[in-house]
Protein backbone atom coordinates (compact mmCIF):
# COMPACT_ATOMS: atom_id res chain seq x y z
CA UNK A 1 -16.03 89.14 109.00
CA UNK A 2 -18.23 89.05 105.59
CA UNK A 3 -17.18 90.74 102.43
CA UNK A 4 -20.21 91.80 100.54
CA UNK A 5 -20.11 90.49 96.51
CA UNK A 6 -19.43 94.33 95.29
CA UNK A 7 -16.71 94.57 98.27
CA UNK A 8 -14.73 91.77 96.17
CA UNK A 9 -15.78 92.89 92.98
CA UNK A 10 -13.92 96.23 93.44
CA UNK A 11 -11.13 94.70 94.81
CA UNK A 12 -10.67 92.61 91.50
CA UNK A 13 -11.28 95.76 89.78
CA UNK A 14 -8.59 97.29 91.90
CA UNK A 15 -6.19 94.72 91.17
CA UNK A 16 -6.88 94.09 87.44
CA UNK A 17 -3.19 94.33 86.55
CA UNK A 18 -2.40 90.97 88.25
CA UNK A 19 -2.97 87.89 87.00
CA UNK A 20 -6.46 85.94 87.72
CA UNK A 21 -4.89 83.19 90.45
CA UNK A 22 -2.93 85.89 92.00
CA UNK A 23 -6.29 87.79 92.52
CA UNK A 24 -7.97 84.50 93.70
CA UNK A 25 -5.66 84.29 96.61
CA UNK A 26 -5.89 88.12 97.17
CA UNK A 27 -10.05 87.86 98.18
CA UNK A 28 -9.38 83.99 99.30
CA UNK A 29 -7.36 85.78 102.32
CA UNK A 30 -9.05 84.74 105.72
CA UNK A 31 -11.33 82.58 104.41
CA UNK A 32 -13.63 85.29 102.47
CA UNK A 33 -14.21 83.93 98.88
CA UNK A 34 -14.29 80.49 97.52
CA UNK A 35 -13.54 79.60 93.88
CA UNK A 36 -16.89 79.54 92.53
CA UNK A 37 -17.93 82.74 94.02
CA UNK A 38 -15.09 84.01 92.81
CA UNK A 39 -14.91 82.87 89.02
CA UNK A 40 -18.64 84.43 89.31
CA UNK A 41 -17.78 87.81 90.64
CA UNK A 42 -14.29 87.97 88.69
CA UNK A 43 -16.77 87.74 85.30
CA UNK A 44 -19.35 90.19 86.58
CA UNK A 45 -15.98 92.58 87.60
CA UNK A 46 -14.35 91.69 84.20
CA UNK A 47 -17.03 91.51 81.67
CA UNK A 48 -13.94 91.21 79.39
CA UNK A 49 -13.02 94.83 79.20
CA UNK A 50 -10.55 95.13 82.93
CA UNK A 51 -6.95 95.19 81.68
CA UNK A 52 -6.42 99.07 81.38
CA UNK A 53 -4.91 100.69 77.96
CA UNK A 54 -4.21 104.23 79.79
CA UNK A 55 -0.39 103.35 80.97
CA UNK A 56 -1.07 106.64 83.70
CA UNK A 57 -3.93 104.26 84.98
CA UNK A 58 -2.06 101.01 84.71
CA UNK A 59 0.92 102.47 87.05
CA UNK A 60 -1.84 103.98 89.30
CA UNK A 61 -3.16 100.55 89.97
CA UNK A 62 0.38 98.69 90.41
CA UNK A 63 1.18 101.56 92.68
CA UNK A 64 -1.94 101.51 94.44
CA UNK A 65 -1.38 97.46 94.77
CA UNK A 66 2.00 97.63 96.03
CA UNK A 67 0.60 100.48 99.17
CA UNK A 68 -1.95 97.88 99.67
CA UNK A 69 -0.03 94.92 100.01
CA UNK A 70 3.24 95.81 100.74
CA UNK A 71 4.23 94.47 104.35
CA UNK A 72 6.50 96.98 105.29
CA UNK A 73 3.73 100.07 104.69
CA UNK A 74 1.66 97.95 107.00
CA UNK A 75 3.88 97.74 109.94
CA UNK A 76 4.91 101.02 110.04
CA UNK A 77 1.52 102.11 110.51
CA UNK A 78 0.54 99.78 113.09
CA UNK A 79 4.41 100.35 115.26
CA UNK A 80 3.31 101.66 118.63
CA UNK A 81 -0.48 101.68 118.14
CA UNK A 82 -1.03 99.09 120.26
CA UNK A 83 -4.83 97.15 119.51
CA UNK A 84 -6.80 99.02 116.70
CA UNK A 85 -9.41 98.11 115.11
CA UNK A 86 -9.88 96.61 111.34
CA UNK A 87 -12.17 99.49 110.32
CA UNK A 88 -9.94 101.87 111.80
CA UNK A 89 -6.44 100.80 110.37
CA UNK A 90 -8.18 100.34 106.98
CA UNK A 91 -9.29 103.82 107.16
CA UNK A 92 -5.78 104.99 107.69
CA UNK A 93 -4.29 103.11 105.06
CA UNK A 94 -7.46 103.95 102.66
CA UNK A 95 -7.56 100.44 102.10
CA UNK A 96 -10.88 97.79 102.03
CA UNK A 97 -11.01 95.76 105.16
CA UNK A 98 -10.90 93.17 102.75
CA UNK A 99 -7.49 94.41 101.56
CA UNK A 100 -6.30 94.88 104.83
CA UNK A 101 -6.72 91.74 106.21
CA UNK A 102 -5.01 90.25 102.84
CA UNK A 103 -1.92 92.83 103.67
CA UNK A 104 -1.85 91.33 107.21
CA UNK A 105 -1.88 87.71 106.10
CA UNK A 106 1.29 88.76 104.20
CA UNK A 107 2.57 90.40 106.88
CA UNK A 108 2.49 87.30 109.63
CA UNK A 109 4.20 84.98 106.39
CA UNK A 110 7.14 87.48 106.62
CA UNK A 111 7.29 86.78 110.54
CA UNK A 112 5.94 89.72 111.54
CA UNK A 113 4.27 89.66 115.40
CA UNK A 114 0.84 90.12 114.06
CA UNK A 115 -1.58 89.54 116.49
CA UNK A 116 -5.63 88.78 116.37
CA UNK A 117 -8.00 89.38 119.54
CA UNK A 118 -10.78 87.72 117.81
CA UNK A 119 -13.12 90.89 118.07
CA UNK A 120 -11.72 92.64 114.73
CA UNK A 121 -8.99 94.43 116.61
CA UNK A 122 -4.94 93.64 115.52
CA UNK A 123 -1.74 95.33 117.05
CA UNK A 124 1.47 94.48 116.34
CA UNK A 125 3.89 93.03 118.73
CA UNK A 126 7.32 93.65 119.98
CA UNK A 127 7.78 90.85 121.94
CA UNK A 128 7.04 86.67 121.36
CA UNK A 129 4.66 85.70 123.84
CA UNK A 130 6.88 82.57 125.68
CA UNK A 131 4.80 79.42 126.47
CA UNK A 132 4.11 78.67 130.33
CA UNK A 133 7.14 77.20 131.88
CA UNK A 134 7.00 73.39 133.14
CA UNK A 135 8.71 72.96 136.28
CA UNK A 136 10.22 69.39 136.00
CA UNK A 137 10.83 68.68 140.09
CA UNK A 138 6.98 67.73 140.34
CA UNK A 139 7.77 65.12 138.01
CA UNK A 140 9.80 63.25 140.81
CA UNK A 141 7.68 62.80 143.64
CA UNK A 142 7.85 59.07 144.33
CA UNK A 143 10.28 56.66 142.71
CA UNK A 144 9.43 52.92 141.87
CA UNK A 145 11.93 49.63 141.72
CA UNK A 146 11.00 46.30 140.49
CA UNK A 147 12.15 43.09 139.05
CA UNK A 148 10.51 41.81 136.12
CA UNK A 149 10.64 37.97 134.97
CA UNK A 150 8.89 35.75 133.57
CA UNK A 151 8.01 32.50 131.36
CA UNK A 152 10.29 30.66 134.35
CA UNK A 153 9.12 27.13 133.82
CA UNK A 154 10.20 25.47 137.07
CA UNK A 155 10.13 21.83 136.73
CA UNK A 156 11.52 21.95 133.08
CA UNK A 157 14.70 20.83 132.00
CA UNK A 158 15.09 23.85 130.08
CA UNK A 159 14.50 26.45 132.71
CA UNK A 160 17.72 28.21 134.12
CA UNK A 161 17.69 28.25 137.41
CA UNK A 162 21.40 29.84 137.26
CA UNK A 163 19.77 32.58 135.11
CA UNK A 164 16.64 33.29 137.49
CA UNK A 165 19.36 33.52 140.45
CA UNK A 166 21.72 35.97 138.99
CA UNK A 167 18.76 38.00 138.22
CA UNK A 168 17.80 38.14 141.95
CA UNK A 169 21.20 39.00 142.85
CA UNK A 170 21.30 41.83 140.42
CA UNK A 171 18.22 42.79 141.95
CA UNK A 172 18.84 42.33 145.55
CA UNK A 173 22.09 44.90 144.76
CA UNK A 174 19.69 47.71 143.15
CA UNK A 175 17.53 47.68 146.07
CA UNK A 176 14.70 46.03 144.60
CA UNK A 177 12.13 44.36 147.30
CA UNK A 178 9.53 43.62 144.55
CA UNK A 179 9.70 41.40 142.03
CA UNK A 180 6.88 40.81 139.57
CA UNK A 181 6.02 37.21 137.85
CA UNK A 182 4.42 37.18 134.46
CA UNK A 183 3.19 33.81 134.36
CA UNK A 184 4.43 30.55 133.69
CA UNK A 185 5.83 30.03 136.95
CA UNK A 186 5.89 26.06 136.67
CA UNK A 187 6.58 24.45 133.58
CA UNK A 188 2.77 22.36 134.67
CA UNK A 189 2.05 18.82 132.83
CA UNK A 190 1.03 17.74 129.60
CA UNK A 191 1.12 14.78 127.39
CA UNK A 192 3.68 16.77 125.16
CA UNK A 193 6.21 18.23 127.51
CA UNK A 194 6.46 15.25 129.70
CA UNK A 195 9.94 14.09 128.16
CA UNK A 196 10.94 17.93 129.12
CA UNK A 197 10.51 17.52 133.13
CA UNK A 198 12.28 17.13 135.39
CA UNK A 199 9.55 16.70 138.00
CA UNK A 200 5.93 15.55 137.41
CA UNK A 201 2.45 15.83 138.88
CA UNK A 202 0.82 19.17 140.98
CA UNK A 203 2.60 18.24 144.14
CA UNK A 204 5.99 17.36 142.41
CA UNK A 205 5.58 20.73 140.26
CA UNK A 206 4.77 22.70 143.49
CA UNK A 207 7.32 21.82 146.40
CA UNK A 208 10.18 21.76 143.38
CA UNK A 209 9.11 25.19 143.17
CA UNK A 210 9.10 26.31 146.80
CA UNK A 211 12.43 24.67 146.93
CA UNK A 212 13.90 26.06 144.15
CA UNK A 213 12.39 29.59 143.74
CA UNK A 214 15.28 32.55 144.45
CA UNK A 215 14.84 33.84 148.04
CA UNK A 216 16.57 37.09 149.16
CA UNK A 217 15.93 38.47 152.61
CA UNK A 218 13.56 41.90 152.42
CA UNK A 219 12.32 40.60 148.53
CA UNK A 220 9.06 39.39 147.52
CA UNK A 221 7.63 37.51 144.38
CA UNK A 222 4.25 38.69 142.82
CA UNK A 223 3.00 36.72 140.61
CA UNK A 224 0.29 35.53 138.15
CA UNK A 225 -0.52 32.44 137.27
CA UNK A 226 -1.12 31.60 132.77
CA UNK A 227 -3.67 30.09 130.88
CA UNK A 228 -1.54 27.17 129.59
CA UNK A 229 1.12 25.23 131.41
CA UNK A 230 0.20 25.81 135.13
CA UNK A 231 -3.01 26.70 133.95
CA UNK A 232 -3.23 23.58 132.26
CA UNK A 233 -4.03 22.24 135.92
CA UNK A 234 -6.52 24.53 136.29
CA UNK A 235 -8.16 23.19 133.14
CA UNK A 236 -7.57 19.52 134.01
CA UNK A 237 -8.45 19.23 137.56
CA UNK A 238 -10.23 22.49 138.36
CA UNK A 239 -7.55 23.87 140.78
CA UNK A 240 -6.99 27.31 141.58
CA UNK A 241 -3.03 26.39 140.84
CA UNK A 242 -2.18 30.00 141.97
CA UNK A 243 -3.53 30.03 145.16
CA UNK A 244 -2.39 26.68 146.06
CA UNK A 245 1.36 27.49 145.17
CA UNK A 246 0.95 30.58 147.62
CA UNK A 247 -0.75 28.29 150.58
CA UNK A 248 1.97 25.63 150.19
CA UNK A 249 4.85 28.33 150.35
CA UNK A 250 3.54 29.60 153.28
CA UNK A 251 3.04 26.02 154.77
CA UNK A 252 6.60 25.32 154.41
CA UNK A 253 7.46 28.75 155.88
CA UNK A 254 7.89 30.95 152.47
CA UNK A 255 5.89 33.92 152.99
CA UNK A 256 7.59 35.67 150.00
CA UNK A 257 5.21 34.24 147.15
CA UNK A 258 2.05 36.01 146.86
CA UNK A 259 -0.35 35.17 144.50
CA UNK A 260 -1.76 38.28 142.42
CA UNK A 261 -4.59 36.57 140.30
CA UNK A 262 -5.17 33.84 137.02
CA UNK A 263 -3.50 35.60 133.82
CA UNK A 264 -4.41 39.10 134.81
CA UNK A 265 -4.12 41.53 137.38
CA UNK A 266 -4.09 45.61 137.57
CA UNK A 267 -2.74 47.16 140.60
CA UNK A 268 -3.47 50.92 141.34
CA UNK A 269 -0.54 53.32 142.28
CA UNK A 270 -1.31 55.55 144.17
CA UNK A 271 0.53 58.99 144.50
CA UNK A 272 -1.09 62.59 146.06
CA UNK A 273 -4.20 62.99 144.22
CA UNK A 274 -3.87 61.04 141.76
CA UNK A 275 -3.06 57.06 140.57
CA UNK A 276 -1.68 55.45 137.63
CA UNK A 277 -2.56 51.60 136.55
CA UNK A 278 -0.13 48.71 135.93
CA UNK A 279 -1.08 45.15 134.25
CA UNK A 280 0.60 42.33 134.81
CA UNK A 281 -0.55 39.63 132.35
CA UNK A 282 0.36 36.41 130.82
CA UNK A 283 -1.60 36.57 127.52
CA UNK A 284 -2.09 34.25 124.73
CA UNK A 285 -1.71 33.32 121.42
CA UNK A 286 1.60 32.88 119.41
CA UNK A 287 4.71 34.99 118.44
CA UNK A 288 4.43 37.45 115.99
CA UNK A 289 6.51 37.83 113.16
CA UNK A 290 6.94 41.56 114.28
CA UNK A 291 7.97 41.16 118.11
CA UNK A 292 6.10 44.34 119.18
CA UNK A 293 2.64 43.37 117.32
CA UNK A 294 1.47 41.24 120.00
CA UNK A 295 1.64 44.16 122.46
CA UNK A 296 0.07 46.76 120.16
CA UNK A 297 -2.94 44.35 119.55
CA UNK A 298 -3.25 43.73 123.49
CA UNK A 299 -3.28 47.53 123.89
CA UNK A 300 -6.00 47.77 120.69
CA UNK A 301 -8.01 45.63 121.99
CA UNK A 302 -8.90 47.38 125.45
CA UNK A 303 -12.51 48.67 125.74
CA UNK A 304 -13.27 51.74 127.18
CA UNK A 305 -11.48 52.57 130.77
CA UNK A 306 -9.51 49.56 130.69
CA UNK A 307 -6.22 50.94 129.09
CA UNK A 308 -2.97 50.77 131.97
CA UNK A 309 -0.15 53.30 132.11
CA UNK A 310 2.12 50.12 132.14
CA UNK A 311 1.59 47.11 130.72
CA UNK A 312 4.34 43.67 132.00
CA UNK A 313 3.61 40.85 129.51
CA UNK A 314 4.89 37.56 129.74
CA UNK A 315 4.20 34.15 127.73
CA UNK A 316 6.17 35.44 124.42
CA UNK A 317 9.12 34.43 125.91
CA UNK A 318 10.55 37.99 124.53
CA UNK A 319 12.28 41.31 125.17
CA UNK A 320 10.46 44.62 123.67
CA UNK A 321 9.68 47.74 125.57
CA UNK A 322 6.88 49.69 123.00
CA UNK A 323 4.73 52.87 124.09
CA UNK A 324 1.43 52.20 121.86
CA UNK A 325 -1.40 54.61 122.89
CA UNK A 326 0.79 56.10 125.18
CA UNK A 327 1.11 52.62 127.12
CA UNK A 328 4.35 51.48 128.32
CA UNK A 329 4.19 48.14 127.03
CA UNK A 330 7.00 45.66 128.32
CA UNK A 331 7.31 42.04 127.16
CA UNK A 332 9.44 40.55 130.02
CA UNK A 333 11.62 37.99 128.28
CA UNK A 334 12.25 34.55 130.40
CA UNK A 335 14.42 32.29 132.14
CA UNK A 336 14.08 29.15 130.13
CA UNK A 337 16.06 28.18 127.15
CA UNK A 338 14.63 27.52 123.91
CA UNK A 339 12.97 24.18 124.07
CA UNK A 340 12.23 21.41 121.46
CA UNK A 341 8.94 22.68 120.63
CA UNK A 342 9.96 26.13 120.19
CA UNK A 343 12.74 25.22 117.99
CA UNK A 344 10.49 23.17 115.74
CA UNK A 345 8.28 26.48 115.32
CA UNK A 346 11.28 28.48 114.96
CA UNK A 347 10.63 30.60 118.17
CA UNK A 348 13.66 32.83 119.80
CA UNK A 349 13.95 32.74 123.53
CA UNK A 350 15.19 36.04 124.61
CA UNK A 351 16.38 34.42 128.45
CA UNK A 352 17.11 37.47 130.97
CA UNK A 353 15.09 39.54 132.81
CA UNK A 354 13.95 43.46 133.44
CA UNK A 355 14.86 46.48 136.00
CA UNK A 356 11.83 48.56 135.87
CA UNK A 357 12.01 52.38 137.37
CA UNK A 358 10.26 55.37 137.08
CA UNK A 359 9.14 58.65 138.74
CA UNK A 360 5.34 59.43 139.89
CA UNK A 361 4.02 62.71 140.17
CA UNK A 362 1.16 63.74 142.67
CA UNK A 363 -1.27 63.60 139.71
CA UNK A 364 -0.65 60.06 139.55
CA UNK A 365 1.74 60.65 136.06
CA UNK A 366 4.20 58.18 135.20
CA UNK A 367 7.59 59.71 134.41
CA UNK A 368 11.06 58.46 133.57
CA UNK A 369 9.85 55.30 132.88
CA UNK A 370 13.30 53.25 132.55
CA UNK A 371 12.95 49.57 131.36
CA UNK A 372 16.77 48.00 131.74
CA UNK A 373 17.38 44.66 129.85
CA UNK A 374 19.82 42.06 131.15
CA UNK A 375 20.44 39.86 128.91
CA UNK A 376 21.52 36.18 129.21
CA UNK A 377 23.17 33.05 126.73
CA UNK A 378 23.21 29.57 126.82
CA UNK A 379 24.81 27.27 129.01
CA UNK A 380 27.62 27.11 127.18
CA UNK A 381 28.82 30.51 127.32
CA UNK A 382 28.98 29.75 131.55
CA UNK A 383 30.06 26.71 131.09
CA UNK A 384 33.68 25.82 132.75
CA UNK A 385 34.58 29.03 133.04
CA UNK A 386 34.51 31.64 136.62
CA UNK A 387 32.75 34.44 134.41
CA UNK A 388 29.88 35.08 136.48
CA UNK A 389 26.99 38.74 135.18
CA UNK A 390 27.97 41.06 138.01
CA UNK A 391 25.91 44.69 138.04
CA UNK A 392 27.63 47.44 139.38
CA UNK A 393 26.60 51.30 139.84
CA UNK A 394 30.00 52.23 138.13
């Protein structure tokens, strides 16, 4: 609604008895008047002669402001009314519109139940509208279990085997029959790391691997295969290292590795209408000094339509479960103890692994979404002793 200029002019005659400001956010009400309109207007009004002398007229005014803008006048004219218009309830009050709608502002800042159509009609409520109930059992349509590991490095002399098998057993208890590999499988071959294996070359690397790797009857390993280390054979030689660990398992009768893709793979999940997207990656680069910046660049760094609902990152050999952009972002930790080159950068191994679970609705919405951290130590803390990590439901 517009207030012509002699519409606010008479209200700041009206009001003369207040100060200036007070008057500015009397006509500013709803939007109607900004400042220099209204130093304009309030001089035109004014013309320097407004404050009245006649104390009969001065109390005429303060009364006259007080049945304008008094809350509590308002609302017991509008009780029981139901929608009326502004014209209408103005008229009642013999207010301005423009007065009214400054009375009603006032009105809804003392909590009253003041409420707009939009088409210049107001009522005033007796009850809070309540917001649309959300009924929380579609939320659970479909449950998901993994295991989550990572940064593994079979064929090191650093990798813990002892870890990586606990982990399955802690696994195999929950009822997981999927575990997911972020990478780093073998510990591959370079000039540098050669004084840190414990086997060497692709074939070496490979059946130490197959012979080694945790198997649990009804579980299978996903994996992906990194960039560097066993991706360091696909640099040197040009082999798809990923696919050849897979074809060699299943050569020597392992049909529970399955190769998922070279440092990248999204998998669709697919519940009632609708699907959600996980990534599992190995990425790049080196360790933050903020353990959760790594993933909140990965997740910055999507283009358009490439962002996943979760997110399993290995190669940072950490722990951190982050929601950036509304991802679930999970760095996966590992199963190798800190080696000589990571002490000499000054890079924490966080050695353990990850119980995913969450809920699914039939929209394809995640829910739930429980990342549980088991956490292992060195050798030492094992060492001579019959402690051995036990989960239990209790």
């Amino acid at each position: 609604m517009t207030f012509s200029d002699d519409d606010i002019k008479g209200l700041i005659r009206k009001q003369a008895n207040l100060p200036r400001m007070a008057i500015l956010g009397i006509v500013r009400t709803q939007g109607q008047c900004g400042t220099d309109r209204f130093n304009r207007l309030y001089n035109e009004a004014t013309n320097g002669t407004l404050v009245p002398n006649d104390p009969p007229l001065a109390q005429q005014l303060v009364t006259g402001f007080q049945r304008a803008f008094d809350p509590a006048f308002l609302v017991n004219n509008m009780r029981g009314k139901g929608l009326t218009s502004y014209d209408t309830l103005a008229t009642v009050l013999g207010i301005t519109v423009l007065e009214l709608l400054a009375q009603l502002r006032l009105a809804q800042d003392g909590s009253y139940n003041i409420y707009h159509d939009g088409n210049g009609n107001v009522e005033l409520r007796d009850q809070v509208e309540k917001s649309a109930a959300i009924d929380v059992r579609q939320f659970n349509a479909k449950h998901h279990l993994y295991g989550v590991t990572g940064d593994n490095h079979l064929g090191s002399r650093y990798s813990r085997l002892d870890v990586l098998n606990a982990l399955f057993d802690i696994w195999q208890e929950q009822g997981v029959t999927t575990v997911f590999q972020c990478g780093n499988i073998i510990d591959g071959e370079a000039r540098f790391n050669r004084h840190d294996l414990l086997v060497t070359g692709i074939k070496g690397q490979v059946d130490y691997l197959i012979d080694n790797w945790p198997h649990r009857l009804g579980m299978t390993t996903e994996f992906v295969t990194g960039d560097d280390h066993e991706g360091w054979y696909v640099q040197r030689e040009g082999i798809d290292i990923g696919r050849h660990i897979e074809a060699e398992a299943i050569r020597a009768g392992r049909s529970d590795l399955v190769y998922l893709g070279h440092m990248e793979k999204y998998l669709e999940l697919k519940q009632g209408q609708g699907s959600a997207l996980m990534s599992i990656m190995h990425a790049g680069g080196g360790t933050a000094y903020a353990i959760s910046y790594t993933d909140q660049k990965i997740v910055e760094s999507y283009q358009g339509g490439e962002k996943p609902n979760l997110l399993l990152v290995g190669h940072y050999h950490k722990f951190n479960h982050g929601y950036p952009r509304e991802v679930n972002t999970i760095q996966v930790g590992c199963t190798e103890d800190q080696t000589p080159f990571m002490r000499k950068k000054k890079i924490q191994a966080h050695v353990g692994g990850v119980t995913l679970r969450f809920d699914q609705d039939d929209q394809g919405i995640l829910h739930n979404v429980n990342v549980a951290w088991h956490p292992f130590y060195d050798r030492s803390f094992y060492a001579g002793t019959n402690w051995k990590y036990h989960w239990s439901q209790r």
